[in-house]
PDB file of N, CA and C in Angstrom:
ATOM      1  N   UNK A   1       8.276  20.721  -1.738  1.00  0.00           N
ATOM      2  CA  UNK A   1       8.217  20.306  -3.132  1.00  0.00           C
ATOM      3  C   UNK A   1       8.816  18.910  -3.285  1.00  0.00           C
ATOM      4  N   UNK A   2       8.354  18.207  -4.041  1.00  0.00           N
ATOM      5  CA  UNK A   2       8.356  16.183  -4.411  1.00  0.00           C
ATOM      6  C   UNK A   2       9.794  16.553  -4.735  1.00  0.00           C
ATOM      7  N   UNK A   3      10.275  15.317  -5.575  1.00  0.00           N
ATOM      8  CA  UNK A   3      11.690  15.085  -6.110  1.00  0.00           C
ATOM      9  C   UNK A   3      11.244  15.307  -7.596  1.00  0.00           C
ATOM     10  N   UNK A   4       9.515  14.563  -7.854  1.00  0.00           N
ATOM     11  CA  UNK A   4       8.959  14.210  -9.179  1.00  0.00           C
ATOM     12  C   UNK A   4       8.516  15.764  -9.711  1.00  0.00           C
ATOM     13  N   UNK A   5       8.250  16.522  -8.632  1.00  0.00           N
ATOM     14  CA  UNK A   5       7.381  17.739  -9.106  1.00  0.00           C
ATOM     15  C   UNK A   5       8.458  18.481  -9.227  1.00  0.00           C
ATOM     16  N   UNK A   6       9.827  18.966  -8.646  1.00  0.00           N
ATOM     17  CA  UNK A   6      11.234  19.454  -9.521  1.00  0.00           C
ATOM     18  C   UNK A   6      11.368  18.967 -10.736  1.00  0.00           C
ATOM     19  N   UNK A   7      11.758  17.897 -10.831  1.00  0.00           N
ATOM     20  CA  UNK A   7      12.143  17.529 -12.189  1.00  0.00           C
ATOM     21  C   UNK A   7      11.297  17.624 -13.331  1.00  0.00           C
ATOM     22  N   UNK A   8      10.092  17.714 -12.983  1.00  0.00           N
ATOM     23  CA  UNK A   8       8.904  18.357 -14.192  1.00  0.00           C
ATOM     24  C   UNK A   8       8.946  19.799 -14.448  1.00  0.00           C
ATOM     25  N   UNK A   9       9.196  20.449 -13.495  1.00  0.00           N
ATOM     26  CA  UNK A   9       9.798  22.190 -13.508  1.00  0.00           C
ATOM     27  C   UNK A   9      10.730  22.331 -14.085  1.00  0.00           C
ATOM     28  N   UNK A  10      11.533  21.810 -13.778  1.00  0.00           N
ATOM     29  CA  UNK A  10      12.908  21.594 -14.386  1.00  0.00           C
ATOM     30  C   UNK A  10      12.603  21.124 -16.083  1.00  0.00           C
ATOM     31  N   UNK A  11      12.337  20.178 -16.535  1.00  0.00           N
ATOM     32  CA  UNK A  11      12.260  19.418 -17.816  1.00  0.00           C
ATOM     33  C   UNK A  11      11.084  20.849 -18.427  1.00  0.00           C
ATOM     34  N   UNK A  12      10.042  21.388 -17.889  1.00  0.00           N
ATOM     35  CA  UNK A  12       9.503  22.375 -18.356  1.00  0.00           C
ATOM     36  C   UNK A  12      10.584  23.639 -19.336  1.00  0.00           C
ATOM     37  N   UNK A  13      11.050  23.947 -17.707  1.00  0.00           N
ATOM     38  CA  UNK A  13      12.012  24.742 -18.029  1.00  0.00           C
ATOM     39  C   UNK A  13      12.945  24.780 -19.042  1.00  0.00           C
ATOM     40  N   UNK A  14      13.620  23.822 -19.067  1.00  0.00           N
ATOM     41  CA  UNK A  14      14.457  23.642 -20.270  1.00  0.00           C
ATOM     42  C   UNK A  14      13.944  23.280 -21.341  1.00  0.00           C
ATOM     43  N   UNK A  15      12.776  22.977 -21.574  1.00  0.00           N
ATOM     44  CA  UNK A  15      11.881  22.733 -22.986  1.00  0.00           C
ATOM     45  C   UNK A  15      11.554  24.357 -23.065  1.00  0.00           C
ATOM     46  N   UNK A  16      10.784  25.229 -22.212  1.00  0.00           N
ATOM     47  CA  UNK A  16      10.596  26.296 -22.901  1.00  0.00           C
ATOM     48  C   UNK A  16      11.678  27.088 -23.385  1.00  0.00           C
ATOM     49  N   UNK A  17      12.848  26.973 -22.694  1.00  0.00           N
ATOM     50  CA  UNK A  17      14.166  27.810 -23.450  1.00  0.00           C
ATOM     51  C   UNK A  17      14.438  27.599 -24.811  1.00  0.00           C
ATOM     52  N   UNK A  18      14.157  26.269 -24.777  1.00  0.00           N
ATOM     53  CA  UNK A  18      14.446  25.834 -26.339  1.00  0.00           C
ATOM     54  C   UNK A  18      13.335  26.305 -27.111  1.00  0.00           C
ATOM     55  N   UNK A  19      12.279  26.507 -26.834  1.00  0.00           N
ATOM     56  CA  UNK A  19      11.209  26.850 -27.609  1.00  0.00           C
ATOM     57  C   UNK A  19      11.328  28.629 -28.052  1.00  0.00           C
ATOM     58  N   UNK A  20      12.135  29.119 -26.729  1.00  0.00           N
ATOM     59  CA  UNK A  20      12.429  30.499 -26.729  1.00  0.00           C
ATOM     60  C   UNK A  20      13.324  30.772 -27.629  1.00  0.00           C
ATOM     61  N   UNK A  21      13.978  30.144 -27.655  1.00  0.00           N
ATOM     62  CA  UNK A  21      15.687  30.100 -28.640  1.00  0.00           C
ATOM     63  C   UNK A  21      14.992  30.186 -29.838  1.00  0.00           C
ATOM     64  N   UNK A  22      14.291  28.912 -30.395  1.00  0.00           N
ATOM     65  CA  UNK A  22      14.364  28.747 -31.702  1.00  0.00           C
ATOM     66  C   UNK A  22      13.211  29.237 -32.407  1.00  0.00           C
ATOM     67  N   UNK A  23      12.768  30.458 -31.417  1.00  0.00           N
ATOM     68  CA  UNK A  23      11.642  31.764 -31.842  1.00  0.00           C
ATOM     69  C   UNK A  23      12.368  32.831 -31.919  1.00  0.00           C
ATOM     70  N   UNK A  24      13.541  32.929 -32.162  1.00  0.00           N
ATOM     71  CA  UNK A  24      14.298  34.137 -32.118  1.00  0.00           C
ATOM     72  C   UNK A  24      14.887  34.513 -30.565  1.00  0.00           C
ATOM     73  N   UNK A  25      14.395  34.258 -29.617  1.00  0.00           N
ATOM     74  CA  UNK A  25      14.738  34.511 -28.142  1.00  0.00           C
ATOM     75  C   UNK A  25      14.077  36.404 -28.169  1.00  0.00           C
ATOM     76  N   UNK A  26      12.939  36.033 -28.160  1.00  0.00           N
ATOM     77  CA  UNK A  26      11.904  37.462 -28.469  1.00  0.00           C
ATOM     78  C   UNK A  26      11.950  38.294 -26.817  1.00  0.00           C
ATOM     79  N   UNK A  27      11.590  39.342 -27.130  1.00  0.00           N
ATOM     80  CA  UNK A  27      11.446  39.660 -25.501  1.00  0.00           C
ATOM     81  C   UNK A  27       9.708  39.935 -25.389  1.00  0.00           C
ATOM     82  N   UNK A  28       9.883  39.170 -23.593  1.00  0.00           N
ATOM     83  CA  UNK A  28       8.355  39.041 -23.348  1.00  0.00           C
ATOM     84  C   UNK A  28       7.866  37.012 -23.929  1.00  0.00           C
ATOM     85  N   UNK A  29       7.140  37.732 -23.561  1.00  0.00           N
ATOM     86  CA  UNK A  29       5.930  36.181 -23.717  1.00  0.00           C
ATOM     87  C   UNK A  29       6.549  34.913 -23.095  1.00  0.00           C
ATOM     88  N   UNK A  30       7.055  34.926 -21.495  1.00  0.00           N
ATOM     89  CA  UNK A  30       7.764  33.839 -21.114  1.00  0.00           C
ATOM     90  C   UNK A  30       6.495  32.847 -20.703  1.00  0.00           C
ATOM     91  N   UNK A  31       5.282  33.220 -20.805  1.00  0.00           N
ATOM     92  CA  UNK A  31       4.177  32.511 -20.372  1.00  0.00           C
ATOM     93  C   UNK A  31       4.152  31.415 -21.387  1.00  0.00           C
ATOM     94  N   UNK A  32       3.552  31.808 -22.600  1.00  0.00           N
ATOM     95  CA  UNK A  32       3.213  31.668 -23.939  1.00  0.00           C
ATOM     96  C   UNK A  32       4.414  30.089 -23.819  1.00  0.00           C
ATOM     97  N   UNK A  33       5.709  30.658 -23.627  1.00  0.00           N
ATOM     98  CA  UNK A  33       6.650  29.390 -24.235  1.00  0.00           C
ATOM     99  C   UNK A  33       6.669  28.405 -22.951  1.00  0.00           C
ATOM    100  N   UNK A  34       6.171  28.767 -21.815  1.00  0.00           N
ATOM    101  CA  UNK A  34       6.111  28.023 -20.854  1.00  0.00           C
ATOM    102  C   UNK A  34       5.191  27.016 -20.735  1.00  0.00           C
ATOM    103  N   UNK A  35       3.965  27.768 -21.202  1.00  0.00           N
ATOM    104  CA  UNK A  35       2.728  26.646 -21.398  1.00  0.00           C
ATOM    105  C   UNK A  35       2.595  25.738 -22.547  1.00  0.00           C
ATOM    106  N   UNK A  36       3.533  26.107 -23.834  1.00  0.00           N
ATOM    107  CA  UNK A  36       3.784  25.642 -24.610  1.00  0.00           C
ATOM    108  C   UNK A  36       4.776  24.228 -24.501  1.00  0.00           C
ATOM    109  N   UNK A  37       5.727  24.522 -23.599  1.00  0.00           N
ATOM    110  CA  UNK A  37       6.599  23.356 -23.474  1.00  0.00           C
ATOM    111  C   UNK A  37       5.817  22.218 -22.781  1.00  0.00           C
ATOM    112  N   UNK A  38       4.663  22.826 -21.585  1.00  0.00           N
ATOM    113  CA  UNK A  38       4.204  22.009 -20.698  1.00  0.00           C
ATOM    114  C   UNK A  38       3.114  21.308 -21.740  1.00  0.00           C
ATOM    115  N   UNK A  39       2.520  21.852 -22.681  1.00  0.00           N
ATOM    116  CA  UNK A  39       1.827  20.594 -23.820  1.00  0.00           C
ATOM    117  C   UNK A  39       2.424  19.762 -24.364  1.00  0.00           C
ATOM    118  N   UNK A  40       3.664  20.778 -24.888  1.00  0.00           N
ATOM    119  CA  UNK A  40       4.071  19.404 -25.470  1.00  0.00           C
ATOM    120  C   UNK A  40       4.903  18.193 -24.858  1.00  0.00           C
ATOM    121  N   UNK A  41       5.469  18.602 -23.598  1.00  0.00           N
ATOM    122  CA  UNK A  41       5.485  17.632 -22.664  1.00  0.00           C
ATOM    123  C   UNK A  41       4.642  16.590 -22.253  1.00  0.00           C
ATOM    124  N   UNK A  42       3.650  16.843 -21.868  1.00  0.00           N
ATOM    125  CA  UNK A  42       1.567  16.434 -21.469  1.00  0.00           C
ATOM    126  C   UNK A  42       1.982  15.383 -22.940  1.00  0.00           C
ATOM    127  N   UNK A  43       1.763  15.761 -24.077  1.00  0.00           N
ATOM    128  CA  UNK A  43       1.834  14.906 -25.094  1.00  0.00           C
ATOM    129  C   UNK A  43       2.671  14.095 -25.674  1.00  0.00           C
ATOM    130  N   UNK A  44       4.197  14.072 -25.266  1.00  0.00           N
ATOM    131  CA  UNK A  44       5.163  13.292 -25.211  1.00  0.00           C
ATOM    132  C   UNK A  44       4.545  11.963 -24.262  1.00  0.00           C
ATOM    133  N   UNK A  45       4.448  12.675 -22.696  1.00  0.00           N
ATOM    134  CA  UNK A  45       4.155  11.287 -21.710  1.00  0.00           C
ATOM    135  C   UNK A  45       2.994  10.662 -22.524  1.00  0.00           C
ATOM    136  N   UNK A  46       1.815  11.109 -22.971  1.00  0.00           N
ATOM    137  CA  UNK A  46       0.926  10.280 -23.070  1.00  0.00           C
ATOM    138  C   UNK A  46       1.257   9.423 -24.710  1.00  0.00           C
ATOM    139  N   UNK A  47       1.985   9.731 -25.304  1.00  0.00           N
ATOM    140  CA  UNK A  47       1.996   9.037 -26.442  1.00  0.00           C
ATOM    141  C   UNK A  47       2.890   7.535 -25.917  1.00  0.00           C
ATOM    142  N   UNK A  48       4.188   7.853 -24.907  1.00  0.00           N
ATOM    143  CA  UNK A  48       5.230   6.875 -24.110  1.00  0.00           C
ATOM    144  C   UNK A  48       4.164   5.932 -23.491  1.00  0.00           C
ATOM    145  N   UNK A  49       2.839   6.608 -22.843  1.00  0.00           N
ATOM    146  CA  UNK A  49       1.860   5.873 -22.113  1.00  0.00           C
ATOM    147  C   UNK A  49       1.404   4.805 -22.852  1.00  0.00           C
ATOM    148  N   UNK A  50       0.873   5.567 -23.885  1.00  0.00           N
ATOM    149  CA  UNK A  50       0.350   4.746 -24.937  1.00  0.00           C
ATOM    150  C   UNK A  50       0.584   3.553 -25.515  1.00  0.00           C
ATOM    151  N   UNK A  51       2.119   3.525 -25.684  1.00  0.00           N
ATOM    152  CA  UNK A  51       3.242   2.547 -26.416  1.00  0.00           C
ATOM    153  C   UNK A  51       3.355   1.558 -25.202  1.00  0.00           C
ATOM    154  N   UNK A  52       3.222   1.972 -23.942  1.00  0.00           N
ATOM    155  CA  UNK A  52       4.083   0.831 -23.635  1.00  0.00           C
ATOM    156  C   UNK A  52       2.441   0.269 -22.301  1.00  0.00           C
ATOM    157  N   UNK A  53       1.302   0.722 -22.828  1.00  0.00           N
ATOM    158  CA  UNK A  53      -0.031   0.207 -22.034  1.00  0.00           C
ATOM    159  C   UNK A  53       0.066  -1.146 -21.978  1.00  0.00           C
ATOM    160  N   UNK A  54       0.313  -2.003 -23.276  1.00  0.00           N
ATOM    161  CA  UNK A  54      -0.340  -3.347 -23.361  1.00  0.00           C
ATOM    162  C   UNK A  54       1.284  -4.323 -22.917  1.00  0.00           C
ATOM    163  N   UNK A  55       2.353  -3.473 -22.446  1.00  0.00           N
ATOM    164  CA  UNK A  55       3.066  -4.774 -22.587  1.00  0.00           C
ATOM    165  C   UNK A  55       2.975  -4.952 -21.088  1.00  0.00           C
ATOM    166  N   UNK A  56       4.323  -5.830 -20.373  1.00  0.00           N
ATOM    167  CA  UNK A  56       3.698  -6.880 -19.204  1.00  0.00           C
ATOM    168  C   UNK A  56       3.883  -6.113 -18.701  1.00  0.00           C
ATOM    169  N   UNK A  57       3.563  -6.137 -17.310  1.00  0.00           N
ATOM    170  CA  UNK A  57       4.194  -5.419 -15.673  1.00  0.00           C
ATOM    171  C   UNK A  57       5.173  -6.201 -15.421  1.00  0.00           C
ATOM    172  N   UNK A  58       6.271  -4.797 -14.252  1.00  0.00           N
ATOM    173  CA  UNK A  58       7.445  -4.761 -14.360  1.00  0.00           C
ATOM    174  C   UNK A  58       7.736  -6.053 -13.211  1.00  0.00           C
ATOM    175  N   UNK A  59       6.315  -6.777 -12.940  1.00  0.00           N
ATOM    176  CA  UNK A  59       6.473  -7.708 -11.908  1.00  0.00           C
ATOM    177  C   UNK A  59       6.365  -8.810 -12.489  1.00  0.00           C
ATOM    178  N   UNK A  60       5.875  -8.844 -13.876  1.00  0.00           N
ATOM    179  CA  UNK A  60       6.356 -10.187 -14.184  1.00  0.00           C
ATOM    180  C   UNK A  60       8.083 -10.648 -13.912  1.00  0.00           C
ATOM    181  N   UNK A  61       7.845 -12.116 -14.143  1.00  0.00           N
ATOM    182  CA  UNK A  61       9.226 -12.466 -13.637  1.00  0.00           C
ATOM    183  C   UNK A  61      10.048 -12.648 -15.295  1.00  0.00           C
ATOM    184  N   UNK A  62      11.229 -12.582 -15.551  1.00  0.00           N
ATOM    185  CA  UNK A  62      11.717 -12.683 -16.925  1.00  0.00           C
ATOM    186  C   UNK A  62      11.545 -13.978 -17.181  1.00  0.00           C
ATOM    187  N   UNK A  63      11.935 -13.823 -18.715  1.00  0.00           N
ATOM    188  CA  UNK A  63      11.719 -15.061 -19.429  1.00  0.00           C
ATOM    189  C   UNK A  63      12.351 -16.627 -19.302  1.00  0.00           C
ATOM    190  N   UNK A  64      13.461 -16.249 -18.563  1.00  0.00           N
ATOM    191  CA  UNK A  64      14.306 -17.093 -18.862  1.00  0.00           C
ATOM    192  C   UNK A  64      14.883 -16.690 -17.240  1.00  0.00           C
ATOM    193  N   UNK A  65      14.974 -17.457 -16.179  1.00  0.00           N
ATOM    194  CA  UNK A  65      15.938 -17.412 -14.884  1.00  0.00           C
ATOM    195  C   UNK A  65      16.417 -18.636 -14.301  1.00  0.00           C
ATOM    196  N   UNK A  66      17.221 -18.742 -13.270  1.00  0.00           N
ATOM    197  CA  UNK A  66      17.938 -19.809 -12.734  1.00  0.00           C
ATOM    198  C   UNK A  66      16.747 -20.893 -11.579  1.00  0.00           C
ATOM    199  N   UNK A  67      15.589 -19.522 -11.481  1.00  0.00           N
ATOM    200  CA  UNK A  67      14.327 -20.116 -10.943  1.00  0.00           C
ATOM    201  C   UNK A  67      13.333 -20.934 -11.869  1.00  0.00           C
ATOM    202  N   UNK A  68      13.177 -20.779 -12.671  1.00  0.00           N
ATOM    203  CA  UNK A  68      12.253 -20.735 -13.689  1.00  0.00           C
ATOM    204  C   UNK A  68      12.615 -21.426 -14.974  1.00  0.00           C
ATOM    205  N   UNK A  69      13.947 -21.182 -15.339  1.00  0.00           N
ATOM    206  CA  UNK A  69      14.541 -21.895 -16.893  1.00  0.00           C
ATOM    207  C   UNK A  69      14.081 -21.405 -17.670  1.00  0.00           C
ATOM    208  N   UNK A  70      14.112 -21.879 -18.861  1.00  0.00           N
ATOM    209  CA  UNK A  70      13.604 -20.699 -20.057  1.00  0.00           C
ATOM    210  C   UNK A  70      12.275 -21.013 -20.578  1.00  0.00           C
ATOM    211  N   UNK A  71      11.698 -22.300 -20.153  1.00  0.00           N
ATOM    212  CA  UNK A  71      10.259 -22.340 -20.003  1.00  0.00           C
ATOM    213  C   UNK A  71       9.258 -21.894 -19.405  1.00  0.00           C
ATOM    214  N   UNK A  72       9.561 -21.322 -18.091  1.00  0.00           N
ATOM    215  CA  UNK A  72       8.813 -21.089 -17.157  1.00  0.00           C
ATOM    216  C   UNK A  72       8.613 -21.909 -15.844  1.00  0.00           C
ATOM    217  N   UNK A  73       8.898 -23.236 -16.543  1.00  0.00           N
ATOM    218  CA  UNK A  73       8.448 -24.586 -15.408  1.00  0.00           C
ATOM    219  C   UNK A  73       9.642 -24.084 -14.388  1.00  0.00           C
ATOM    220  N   UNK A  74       9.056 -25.070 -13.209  1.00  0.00           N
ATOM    221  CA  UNK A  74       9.894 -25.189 -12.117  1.00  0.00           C
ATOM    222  C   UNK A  74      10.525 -25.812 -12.270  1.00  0.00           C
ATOM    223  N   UNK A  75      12.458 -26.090 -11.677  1.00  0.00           N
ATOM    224  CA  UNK A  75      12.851 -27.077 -11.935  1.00  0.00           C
ATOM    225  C   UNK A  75      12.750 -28.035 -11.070  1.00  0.00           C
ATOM    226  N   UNK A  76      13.067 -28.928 -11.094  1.00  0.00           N
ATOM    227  CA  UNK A  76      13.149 -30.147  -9.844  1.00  0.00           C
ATOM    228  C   UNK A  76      14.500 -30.342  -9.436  1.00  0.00           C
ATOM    229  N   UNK A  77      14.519 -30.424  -8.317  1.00  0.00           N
ATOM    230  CA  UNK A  77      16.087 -30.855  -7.862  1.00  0.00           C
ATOM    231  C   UNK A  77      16.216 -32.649  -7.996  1.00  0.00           C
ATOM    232  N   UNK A  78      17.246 -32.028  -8.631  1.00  0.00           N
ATOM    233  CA  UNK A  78      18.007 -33.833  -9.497  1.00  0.00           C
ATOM    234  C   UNK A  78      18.260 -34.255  -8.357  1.00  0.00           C
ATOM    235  N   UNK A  79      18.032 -35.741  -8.398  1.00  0.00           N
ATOM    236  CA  UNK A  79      18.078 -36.743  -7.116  1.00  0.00           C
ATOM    237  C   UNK A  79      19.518 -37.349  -7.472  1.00  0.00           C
TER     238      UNK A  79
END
């Protein structure tokens, strides 16, 4: 098992408890709140997807560095 595919079990998990809890904590139907957490999980990531599609990649270089200055230009080494 991944490191990524635990921690989605995991984050499942503890979303359906809460979903269990604040249904009364019923007995039975651990499916029901399980598949339930995993939608609304599914729909959390894709809305985060959503928001952050159009901004830059994490490879752009920042705005402002000791390479670059806060223009972008290169600097020149002062003679």
């Amino acid at each position: 098992m991944s490191d990524e595919y635990s921690m989605q079990q995991d984050r499942i998990r503890k979303k359906a408890y809460q979903l269990w809890e604040a249904a009364g904590s019923p007995d039975g139907g651990e499916e029901r709140f399980w598949f339930q957490a995993k939608i609304e999980i599914d729909q959390e990531e894709a809305k985060l997807d959503k928001e952050v599609a159009g901004s830059f990649p994490a490879s752009d270089p920042p705005s402002s560095s000791v390479v670059t200055g806060a223009t972008g230009e290169t600097k020149l080494a002062q003679e």
